[in-house]
PDB file of N, CA and C in Angstrom:
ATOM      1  N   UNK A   1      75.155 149.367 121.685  1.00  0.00           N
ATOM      2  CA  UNK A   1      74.836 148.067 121.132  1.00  0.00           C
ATOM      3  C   UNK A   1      75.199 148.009 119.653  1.00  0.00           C
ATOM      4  N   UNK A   2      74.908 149.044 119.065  1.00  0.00           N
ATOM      5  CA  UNK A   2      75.113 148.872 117.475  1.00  0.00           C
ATOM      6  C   UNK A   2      76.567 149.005 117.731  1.00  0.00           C
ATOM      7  N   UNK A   3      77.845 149.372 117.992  1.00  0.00           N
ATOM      8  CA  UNK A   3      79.109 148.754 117.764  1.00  0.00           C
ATOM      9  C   UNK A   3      79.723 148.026 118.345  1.00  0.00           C
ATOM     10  N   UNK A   4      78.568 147.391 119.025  1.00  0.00           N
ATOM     11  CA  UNK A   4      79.026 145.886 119.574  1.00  0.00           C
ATOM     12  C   UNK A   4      78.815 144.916 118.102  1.00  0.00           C
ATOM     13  N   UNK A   5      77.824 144.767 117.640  1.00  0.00           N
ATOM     14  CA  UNK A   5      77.074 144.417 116.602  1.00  0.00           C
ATOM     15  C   UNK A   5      78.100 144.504 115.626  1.00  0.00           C
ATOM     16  N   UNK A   6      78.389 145.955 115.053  1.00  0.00           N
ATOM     17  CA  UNK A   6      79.015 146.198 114.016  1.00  0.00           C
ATOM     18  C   UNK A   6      80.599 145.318 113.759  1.00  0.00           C
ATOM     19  N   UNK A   7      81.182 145.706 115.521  1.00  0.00           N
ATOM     20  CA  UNK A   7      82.785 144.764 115.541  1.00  0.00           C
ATOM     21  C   UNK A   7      82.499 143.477 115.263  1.00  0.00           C
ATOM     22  N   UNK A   8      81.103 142.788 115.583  1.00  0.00           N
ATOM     23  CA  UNK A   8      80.539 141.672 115.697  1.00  0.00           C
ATOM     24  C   UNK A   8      80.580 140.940 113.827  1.00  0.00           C
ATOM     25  N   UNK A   9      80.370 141.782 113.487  1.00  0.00           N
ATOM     26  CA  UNK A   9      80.019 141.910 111.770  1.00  0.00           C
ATOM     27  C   UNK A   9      81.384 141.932 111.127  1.00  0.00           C
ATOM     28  N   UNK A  10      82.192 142.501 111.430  1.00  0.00           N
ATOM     29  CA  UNK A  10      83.079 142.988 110.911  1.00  0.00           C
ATOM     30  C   UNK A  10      84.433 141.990 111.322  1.00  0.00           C
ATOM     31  N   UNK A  11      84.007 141.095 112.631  1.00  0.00           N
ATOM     32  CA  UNK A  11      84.721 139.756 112.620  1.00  0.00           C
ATOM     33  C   UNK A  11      84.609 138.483 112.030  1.00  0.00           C
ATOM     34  N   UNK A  12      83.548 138.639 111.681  1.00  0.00           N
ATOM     35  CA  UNK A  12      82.535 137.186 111.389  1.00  0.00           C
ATOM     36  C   UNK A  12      83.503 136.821 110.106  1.00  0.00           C
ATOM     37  N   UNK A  13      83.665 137.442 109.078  1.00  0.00           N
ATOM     38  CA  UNK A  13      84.355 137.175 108.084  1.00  0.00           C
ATOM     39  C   UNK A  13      85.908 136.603 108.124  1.00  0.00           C
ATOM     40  N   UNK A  14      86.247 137.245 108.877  1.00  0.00           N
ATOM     41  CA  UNK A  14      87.904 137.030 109.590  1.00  0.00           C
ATOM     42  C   UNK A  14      87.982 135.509 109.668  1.00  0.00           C
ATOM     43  N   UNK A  15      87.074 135.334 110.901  1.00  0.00           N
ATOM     44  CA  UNK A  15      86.691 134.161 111.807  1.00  0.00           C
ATOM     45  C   UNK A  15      86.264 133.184 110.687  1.00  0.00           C
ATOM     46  N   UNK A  16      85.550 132.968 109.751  1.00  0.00           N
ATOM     47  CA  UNK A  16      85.408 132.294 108.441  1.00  0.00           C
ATOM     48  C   UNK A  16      86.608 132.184 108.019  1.00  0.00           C
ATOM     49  N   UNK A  17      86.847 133.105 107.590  1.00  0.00           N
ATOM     50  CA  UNK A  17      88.491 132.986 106.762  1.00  0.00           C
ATOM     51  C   UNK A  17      88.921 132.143 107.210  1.00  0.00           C
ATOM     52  N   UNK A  18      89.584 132.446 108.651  1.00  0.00           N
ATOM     53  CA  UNK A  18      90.471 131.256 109.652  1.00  0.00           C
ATOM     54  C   UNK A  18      90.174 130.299 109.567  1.00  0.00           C
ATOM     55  N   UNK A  19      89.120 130.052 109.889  1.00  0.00           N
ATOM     56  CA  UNK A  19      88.367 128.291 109.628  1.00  0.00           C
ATOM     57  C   UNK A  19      89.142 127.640 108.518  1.00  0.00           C
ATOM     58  N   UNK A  20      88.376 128.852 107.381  1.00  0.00           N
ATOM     59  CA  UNK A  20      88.473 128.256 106.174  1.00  0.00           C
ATOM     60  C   UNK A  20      90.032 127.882 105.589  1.00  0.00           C
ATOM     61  N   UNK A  21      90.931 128.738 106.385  1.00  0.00           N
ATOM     62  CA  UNK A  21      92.175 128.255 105.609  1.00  0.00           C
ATOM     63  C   UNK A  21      92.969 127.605 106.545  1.00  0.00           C
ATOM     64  N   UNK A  22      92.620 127.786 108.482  1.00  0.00           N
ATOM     65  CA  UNK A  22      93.024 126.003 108.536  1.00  0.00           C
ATOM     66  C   UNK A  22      92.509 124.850 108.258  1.00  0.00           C
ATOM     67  N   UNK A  23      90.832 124.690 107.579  1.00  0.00           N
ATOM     68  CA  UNK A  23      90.525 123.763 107.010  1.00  0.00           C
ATOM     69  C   UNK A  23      91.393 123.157 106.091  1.00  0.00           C
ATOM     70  N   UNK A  24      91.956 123.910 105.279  1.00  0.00           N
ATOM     71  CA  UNK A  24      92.368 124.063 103.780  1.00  0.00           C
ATOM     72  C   UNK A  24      93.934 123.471 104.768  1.00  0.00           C
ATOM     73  N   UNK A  25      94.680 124.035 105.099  1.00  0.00           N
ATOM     74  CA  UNK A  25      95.608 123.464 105.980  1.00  0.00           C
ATOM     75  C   UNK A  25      95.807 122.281 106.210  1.00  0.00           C
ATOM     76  N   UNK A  26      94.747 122.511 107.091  1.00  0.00           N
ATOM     77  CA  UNK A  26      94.749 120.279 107.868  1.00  0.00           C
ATOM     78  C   UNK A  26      94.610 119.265 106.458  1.00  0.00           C
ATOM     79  N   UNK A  27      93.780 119.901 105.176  1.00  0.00           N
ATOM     80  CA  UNK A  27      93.421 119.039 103.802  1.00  0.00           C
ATOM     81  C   UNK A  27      94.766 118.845 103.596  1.00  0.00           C
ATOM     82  N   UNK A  28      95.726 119.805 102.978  1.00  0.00           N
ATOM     83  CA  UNK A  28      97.452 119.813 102.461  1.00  0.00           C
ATOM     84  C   UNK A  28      97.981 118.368 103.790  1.00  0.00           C
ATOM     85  N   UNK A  29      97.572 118.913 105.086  1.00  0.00           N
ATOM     86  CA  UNK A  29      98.761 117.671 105.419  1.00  0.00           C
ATOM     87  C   UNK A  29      98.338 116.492 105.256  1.00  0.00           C
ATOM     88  N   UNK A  30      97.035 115.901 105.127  1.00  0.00           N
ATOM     89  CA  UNK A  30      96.768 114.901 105.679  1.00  0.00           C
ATOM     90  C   UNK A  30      96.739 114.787 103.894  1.00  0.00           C
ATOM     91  N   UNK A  31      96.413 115.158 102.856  1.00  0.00           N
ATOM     92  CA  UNK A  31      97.363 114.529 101.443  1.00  0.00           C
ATOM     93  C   UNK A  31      98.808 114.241 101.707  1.00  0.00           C
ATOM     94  N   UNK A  32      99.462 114.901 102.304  1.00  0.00           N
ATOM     95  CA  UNK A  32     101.121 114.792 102.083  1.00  0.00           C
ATOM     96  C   UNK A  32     101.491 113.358 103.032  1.00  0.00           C
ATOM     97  N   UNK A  33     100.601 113.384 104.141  1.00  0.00           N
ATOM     98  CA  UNK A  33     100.699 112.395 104.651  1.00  0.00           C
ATOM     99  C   UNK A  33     100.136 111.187 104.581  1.00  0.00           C
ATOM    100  N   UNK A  34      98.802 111.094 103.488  1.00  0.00           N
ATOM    101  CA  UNK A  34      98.625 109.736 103.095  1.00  0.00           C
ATOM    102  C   UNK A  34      99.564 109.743 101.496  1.00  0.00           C
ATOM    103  N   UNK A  35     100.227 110.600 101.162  1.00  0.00           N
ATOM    104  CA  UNK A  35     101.010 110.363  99.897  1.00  0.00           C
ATOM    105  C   UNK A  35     102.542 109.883 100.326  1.00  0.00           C
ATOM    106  N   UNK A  36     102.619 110.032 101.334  1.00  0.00           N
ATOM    107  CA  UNK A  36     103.972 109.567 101.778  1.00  0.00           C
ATOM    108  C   UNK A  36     103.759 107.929 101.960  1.00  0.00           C
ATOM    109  N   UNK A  37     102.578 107.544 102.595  1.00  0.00           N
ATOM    110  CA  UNK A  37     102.058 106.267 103.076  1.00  0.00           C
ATOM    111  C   UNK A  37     101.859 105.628 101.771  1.00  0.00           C
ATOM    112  N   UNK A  38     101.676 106.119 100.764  1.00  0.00           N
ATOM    113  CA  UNK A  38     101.539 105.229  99.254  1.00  0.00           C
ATOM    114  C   UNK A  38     102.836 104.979  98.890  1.00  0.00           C
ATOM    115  N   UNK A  39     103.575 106.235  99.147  1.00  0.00           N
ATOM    116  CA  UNK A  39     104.978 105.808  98.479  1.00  0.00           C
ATOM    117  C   UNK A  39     105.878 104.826  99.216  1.00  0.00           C
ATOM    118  N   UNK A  40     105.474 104.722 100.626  1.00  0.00           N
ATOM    119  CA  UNK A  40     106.340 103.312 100.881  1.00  0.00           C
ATOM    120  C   UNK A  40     105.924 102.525 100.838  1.00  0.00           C
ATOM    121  N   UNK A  41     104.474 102.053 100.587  1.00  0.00           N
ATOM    122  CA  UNK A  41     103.554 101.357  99.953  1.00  0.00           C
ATOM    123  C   UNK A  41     104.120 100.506  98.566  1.00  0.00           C
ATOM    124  N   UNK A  42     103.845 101.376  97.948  1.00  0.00           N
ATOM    125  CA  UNK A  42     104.967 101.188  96.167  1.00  0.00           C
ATOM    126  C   UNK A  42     106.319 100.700  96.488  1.00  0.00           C
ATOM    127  N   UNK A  43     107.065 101.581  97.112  1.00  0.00           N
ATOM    128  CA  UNK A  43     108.311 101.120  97.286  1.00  0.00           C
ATOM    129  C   UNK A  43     108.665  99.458  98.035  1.00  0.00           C
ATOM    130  N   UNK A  44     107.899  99.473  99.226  1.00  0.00           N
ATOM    131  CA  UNK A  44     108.390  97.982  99.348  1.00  0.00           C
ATOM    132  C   UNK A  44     107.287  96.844  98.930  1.00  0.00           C
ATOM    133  N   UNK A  45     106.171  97.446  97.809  1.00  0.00           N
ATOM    134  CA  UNK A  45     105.719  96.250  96.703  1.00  0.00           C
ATOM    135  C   UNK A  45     107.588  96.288  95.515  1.00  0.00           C
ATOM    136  N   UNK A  46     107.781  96.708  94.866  1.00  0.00           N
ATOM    137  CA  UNK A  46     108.665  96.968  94.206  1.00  0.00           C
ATOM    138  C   UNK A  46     109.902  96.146  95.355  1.00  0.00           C
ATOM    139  N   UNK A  47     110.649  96.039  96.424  1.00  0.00           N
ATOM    140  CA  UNK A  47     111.339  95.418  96.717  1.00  0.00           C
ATOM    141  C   UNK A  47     111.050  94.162  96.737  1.00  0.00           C
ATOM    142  N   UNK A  48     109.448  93.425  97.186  1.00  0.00           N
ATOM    143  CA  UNK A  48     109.642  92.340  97.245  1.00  0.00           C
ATOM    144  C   UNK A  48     109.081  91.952  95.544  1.00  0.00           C
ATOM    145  N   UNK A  49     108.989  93.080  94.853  1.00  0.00           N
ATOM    146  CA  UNK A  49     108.795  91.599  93.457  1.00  0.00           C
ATOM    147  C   UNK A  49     110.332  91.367  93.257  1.00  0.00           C
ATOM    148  N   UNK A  50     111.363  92.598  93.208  1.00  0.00           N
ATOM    149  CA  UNK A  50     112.678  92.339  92.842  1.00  0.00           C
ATOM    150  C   UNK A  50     113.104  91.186  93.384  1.00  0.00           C
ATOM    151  N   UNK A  51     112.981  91.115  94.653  1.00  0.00           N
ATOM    152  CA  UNK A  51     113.294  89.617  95.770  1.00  0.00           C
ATOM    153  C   UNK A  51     112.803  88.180  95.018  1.00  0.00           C
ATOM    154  N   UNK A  52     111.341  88.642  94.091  1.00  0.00           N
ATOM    155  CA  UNK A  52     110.827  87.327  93.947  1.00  0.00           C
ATOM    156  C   UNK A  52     111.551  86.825  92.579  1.00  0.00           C
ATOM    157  N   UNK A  53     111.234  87.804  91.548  1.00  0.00           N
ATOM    158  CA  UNK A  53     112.271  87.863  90.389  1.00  0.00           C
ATOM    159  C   UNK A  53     114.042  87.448  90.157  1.00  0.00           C
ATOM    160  N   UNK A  54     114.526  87.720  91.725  1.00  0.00           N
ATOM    161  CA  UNK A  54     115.538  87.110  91.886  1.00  0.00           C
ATOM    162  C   UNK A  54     115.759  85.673  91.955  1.00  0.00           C
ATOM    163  N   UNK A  55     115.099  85.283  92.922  1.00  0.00           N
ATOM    164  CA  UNK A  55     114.916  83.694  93.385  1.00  0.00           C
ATOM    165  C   UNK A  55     114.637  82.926  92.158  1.00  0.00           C
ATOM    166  N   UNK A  56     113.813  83.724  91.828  1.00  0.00           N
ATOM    167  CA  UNK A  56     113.293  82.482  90.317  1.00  0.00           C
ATOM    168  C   UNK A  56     114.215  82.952  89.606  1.00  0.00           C
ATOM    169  N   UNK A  57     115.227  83.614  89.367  1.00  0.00           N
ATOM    170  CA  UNK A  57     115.916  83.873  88.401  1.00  0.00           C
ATOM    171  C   UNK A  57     117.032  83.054  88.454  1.00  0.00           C
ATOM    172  N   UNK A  58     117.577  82.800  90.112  1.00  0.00           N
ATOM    173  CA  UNK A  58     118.455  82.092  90.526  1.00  0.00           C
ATOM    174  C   UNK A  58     117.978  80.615  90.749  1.00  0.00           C
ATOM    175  N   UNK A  59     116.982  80.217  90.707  1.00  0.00           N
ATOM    176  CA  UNK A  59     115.923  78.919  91.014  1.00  0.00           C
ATOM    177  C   UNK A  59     116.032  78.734  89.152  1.00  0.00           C
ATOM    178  N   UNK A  60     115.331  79.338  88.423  1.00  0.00           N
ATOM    179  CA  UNK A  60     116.099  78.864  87.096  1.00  0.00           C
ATOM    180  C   UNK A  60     117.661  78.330  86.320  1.00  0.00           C
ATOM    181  N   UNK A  61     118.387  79.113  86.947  1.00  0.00           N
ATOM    182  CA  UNK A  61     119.570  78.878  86.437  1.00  0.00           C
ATOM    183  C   UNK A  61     120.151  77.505  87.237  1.00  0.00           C
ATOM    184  N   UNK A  62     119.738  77.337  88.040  1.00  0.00           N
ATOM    185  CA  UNK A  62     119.871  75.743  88.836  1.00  0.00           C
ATOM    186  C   UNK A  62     119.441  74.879  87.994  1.00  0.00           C
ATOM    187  N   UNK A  63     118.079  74.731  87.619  1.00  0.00           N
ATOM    188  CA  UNK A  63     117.183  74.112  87.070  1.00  0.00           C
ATOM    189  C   UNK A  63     118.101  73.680  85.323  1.00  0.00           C
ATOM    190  N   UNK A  64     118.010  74.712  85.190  1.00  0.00           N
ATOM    191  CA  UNK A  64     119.002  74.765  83.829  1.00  0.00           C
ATOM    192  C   UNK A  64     120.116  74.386  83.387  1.00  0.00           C
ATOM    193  N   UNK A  65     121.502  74.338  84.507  1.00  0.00           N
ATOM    194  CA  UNK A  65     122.235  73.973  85.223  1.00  0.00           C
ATOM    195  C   UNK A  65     122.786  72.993  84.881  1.00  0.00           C
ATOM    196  N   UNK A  66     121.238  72.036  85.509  1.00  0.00           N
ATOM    197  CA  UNK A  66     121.135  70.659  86.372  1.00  0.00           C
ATOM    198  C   UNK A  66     121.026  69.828  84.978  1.00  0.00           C
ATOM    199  N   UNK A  67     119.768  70.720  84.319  1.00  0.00           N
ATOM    200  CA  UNK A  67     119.443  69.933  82.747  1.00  0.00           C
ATOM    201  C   UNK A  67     120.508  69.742  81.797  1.00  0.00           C
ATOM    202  N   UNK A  68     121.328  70.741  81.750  1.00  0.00           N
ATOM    203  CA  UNK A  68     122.585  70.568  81.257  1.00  0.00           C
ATOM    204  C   UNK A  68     123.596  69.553  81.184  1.00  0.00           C
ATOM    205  N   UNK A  69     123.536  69.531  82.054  1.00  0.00           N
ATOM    206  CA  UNK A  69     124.726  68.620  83.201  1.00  0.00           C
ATOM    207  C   UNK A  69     126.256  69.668  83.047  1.00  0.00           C
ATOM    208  N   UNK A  70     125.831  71.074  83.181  1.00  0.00           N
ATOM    209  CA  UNK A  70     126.968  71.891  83.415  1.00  0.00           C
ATOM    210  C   UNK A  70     127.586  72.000  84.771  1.00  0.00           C
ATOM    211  N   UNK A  71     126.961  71.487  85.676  1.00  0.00           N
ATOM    212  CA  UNK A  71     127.393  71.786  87.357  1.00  0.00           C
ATOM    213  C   UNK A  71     127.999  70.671  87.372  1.00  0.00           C
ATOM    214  N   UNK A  72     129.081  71.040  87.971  1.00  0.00           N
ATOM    215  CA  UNK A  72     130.025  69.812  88.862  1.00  0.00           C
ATOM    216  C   UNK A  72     129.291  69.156  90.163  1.00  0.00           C
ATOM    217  N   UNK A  73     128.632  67.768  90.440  1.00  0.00           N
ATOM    218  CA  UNK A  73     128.157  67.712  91.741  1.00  0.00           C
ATOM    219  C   UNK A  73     127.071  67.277  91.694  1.00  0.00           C
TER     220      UNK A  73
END
């Protein structure tokens, strides 16, 4: 019985460990994988302001254009 006990003892720590560093494991992916989810997040906020910045940029120069009386039409 006592080196049932003892192997018993002498795993317990192991068996912690493991836990503990696929705990630590599953933490790393599931950052990498909600950091990936921010960055296309960012990225297509950033496409549609460019989109919006365009329009009005091109929606101005009409406007401007028009006030002018530089356009033919």
């Amino acid at each position: 019985m006592d080196s049932k006990e003892k192997h018993i003892r002498e795993n317990e720590p192991v068996n912690a460990d493991m836990i503990a560093d696929s705990l630590r494991a599953e933490g790393r992916n599931r950052k990498r994988e909600n950091t990936r989810k921010i960055n296309r997040l960012w990225l297509w906020l950033g496409i549609l302001v460019l989109i919006a910045i365009l329009l009005y940029w091109l929606f101005s120069i009409g406007i401007i254009g028009d006030m002018t009386n530089s356009f033919n039409g």
